[in-house]
PDB file of N, CA and C in Angstrom:
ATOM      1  N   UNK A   1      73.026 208.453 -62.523  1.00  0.00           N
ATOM      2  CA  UNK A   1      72.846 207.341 -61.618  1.00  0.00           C
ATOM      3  C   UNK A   1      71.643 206.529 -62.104  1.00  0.00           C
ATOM      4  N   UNK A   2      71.953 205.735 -62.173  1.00  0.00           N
ATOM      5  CA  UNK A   2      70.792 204.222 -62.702  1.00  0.00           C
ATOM      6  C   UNK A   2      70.627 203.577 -61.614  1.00  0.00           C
ATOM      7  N   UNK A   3      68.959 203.465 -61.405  1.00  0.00           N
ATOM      8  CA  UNK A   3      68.494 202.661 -60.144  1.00  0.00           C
ATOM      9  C   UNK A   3      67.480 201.713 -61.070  1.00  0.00           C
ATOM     10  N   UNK A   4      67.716 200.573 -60.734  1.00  0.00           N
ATOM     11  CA  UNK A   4      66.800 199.661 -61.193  1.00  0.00           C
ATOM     12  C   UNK A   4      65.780 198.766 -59.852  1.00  0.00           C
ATOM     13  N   UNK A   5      64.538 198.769 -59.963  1.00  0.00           N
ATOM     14  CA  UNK A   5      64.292 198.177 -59.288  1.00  0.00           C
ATOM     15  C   UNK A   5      63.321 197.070 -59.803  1.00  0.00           C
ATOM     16  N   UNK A   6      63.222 196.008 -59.264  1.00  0.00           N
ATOM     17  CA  UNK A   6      62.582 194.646 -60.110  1.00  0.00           C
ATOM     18  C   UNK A   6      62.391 193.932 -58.477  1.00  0.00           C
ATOM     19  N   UNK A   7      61.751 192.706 -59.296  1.00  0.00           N
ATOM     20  CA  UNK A   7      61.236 191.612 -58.485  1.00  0.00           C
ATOM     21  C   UNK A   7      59.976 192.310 -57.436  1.00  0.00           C
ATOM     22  N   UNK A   8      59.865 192.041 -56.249  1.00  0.00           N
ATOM     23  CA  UNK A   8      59.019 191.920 -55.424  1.00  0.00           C
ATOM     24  C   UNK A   8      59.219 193.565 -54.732  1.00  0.00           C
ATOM     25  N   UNK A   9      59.590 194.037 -54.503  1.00  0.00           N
ATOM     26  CA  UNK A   9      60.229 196.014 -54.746  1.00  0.00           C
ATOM     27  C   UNK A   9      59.476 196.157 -55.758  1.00  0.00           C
ATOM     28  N   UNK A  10      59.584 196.121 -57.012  1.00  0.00           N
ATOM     29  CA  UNK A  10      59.033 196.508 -58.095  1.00  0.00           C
ATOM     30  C   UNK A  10      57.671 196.515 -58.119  1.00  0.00           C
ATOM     31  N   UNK A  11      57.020 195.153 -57.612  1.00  0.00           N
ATOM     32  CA  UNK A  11      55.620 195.303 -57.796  1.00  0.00           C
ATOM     33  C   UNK A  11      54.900 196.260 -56.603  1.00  0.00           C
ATOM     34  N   UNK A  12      55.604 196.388 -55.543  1.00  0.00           N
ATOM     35  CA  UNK A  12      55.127 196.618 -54.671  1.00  0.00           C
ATOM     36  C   UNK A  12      55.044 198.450 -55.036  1.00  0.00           C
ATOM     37  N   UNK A  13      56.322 198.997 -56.049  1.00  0.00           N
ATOM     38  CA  UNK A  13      56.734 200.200 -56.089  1.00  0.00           C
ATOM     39  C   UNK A  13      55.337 200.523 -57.154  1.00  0.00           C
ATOM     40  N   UNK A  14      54.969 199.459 -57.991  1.00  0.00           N
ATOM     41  CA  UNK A  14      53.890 199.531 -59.011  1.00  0.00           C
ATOM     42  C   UNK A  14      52.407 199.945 -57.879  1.00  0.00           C
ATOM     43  N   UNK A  15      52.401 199.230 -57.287  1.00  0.00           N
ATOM     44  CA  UNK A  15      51.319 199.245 -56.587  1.00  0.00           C
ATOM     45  C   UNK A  15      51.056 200.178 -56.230  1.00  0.00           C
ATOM     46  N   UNK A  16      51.769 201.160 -55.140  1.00  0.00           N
ATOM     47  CA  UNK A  16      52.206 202.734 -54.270  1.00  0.00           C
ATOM     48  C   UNK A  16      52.501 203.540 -55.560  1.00  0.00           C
ATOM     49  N   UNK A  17      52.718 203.250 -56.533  1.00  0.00           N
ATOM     50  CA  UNK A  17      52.116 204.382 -57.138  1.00  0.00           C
ATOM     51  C   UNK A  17      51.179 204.728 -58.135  1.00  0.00           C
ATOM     52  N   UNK A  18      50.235 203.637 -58.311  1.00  0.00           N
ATOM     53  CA  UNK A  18      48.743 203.733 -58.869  1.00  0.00           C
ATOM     54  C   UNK A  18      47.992 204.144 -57.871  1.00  0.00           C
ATOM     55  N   UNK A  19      47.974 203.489 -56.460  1.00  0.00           N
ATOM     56  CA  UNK A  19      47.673 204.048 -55.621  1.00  0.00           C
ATOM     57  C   UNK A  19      47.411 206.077 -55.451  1.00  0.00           C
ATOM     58  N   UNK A  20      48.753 205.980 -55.750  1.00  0.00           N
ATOM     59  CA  UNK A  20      48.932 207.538 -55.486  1.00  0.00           C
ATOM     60  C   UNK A  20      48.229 208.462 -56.338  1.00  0.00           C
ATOM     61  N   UNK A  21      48.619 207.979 -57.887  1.00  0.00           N
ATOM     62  CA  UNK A  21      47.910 208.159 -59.279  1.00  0.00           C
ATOM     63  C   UNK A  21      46.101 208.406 -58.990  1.00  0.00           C
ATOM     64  N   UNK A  22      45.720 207.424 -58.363  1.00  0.00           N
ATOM     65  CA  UNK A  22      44.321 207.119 -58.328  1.00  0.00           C
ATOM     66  C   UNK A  22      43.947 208.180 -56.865  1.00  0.00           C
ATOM     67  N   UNK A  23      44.364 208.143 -56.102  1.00  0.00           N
ATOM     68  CA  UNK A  23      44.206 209.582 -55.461  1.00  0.00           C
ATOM     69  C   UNK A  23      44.665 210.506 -55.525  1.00  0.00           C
ATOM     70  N   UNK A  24      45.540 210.947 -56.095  1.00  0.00           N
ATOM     71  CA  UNK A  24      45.491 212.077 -56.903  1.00  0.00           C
ATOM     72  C   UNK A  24      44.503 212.962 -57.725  1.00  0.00           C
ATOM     73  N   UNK A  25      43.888 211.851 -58.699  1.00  0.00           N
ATOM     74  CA  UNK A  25      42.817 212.276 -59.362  1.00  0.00           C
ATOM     75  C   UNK A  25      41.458 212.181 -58.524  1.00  0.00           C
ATOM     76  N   UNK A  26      41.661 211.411 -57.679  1.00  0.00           N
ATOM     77  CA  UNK A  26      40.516 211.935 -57.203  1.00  0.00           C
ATOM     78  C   UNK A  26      40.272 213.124 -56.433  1.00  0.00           C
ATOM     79  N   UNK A  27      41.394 213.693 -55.624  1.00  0.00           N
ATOM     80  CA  UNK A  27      41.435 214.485 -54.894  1.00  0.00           C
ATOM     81  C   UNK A  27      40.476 216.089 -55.248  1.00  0.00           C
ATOM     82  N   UNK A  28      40.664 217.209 -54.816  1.00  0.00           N
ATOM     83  CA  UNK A  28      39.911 218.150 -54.703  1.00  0.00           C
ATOM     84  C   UNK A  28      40.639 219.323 -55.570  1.00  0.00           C
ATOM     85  N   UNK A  29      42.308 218.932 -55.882  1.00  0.00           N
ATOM     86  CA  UNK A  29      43.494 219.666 -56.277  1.00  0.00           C
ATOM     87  C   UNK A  29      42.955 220.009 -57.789  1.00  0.00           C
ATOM     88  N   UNK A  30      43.692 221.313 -57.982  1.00  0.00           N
ATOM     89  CA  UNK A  30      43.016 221.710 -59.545  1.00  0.00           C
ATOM     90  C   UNK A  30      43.845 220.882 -60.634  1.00  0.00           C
ATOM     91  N   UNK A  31      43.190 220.841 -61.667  1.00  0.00           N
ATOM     92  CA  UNK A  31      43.405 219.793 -62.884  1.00  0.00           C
ATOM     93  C   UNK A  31      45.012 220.028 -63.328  1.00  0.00           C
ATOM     94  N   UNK A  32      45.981 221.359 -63.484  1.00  0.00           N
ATOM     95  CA  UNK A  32      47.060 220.903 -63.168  1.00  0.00           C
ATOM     96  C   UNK A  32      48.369 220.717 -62.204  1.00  0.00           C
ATOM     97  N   UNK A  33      47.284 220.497 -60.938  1.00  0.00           N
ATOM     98  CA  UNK A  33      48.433 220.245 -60.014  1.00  0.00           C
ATOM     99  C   UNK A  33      48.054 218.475 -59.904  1.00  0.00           C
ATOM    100  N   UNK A  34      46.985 218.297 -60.590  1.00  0.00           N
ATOM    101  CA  UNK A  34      46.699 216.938 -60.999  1.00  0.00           C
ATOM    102  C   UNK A  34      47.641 216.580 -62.090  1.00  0.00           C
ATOM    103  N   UNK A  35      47.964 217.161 -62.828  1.00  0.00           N
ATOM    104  CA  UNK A  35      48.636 216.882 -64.121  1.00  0.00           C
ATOM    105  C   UNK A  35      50.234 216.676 -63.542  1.00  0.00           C
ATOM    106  N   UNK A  36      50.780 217.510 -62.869  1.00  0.00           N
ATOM    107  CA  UNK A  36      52.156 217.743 -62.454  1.00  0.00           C
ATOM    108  C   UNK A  36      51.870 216.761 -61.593  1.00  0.00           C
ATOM    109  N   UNK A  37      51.498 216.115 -60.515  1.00  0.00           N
ATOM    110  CA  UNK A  37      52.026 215.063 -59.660  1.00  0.00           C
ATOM    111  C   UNK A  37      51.936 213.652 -60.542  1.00  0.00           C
ATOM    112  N   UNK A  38      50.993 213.463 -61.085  1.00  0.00           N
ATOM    113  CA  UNK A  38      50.813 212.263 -61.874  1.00  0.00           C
ATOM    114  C   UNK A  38      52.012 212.585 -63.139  1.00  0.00           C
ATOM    115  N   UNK A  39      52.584 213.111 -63.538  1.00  0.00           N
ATOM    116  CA  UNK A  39      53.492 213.089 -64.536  1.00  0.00           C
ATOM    117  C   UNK A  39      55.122 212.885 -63.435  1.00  0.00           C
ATOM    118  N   UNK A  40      54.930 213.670 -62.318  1.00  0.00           N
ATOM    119  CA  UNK A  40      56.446 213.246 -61.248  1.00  0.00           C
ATOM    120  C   UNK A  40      55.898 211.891 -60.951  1.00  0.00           C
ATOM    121  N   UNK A  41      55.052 211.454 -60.875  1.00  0.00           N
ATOM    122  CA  UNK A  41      54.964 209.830 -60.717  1.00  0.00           C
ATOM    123  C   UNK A  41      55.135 209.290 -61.151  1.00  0.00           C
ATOM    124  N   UNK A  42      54.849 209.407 -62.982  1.00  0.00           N
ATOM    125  CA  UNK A  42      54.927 208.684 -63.962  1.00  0.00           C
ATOM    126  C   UNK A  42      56.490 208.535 -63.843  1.00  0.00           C
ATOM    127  N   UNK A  43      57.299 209.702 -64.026  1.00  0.00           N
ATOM    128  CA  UNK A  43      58.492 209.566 -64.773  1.00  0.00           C
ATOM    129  C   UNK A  43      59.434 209.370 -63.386  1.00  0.00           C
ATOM    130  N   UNK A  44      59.053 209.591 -61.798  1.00  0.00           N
ATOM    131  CA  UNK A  44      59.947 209.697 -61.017  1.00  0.00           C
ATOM    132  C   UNK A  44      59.484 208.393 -60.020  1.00  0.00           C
ATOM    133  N   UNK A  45      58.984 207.537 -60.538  1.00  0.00           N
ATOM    134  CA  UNK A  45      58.537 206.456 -59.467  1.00  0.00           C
ATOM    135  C   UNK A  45      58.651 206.622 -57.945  1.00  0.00           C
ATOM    136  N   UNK A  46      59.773 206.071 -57.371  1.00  0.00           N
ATOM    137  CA  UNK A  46      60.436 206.066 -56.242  1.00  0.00           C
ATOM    138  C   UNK A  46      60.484 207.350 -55.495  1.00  0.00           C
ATOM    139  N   UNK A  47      61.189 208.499 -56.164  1.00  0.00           N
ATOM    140  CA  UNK A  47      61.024 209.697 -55.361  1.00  0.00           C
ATOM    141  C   UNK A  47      60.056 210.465 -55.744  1.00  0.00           C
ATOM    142  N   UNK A  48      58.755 210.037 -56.856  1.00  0.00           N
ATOM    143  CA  UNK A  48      57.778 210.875 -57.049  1.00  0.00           C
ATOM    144  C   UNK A  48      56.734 209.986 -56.124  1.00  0.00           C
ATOM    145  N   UNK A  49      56.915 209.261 -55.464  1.00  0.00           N
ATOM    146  CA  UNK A  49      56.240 208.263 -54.390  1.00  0.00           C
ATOM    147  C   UNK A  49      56.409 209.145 -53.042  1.00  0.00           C
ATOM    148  N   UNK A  50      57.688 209.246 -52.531  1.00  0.00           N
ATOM    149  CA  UNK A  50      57.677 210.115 -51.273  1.00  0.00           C
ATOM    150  C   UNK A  50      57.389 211.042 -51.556  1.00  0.00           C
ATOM    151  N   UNK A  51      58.013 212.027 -52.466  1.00  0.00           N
ATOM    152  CA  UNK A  51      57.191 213.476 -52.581  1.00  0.00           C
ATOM    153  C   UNK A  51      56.225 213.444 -52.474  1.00  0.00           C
ATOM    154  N   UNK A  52      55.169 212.680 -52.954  1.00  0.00           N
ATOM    155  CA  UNK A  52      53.644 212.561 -52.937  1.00  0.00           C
ATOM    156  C   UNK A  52      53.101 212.403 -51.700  1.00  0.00           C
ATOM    157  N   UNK A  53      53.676 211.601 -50.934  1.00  0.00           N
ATOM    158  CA  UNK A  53      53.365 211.309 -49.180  1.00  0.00           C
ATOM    159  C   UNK A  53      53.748 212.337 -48.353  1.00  0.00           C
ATOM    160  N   UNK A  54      54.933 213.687 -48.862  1.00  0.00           N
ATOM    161  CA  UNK A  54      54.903 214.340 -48.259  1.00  0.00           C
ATOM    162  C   UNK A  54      54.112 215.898 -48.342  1.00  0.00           C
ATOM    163  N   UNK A  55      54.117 215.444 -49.856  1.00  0.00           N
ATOM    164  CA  UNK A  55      53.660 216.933 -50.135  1.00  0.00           C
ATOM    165  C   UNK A  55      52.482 217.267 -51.019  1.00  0.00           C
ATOM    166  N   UNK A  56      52.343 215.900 -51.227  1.00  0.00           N
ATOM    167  CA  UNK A  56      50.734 215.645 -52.063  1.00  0.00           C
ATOM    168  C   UNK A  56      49.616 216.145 -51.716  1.00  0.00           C
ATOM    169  N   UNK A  57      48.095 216.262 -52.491  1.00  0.00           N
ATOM    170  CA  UNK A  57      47.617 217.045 -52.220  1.00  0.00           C
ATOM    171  C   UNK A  57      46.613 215.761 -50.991  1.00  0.00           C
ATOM    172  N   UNK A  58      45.640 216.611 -50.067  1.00  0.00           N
ATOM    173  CA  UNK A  58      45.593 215.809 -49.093  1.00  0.00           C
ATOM    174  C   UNK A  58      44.013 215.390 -49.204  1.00  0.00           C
TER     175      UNK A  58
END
């Protein structure tokens, strides 16, 4: 399944997940549960976005 997302979605999907990226690393979580969420972000945008809101570190 191919999901493309662009235009004004897109930036917004860019945004929510630097966001996430950038607290992530900052957080308190050890260096690779830092490594594993920022890599499901990298490669899973969209559903490495909710996972992160649900199960990210806090």
């Amino acid at each position: 399944m191919d999901v493309q997302v662009g235009g004004f979605f897109g930036f917004i999907l860019l945004v929510c997940v630097i966001y996430a990226i950038v607290k992530t690393v900052q957080s308190s979580a050890s260096t690779g549960t830092k490594v594993v969420w920022t890599l499901v972000l990298l490669l899973l945008p969209l559903l490495g976005f909710i996972l992160w809101l649900i199960f990210g570190p806090k």
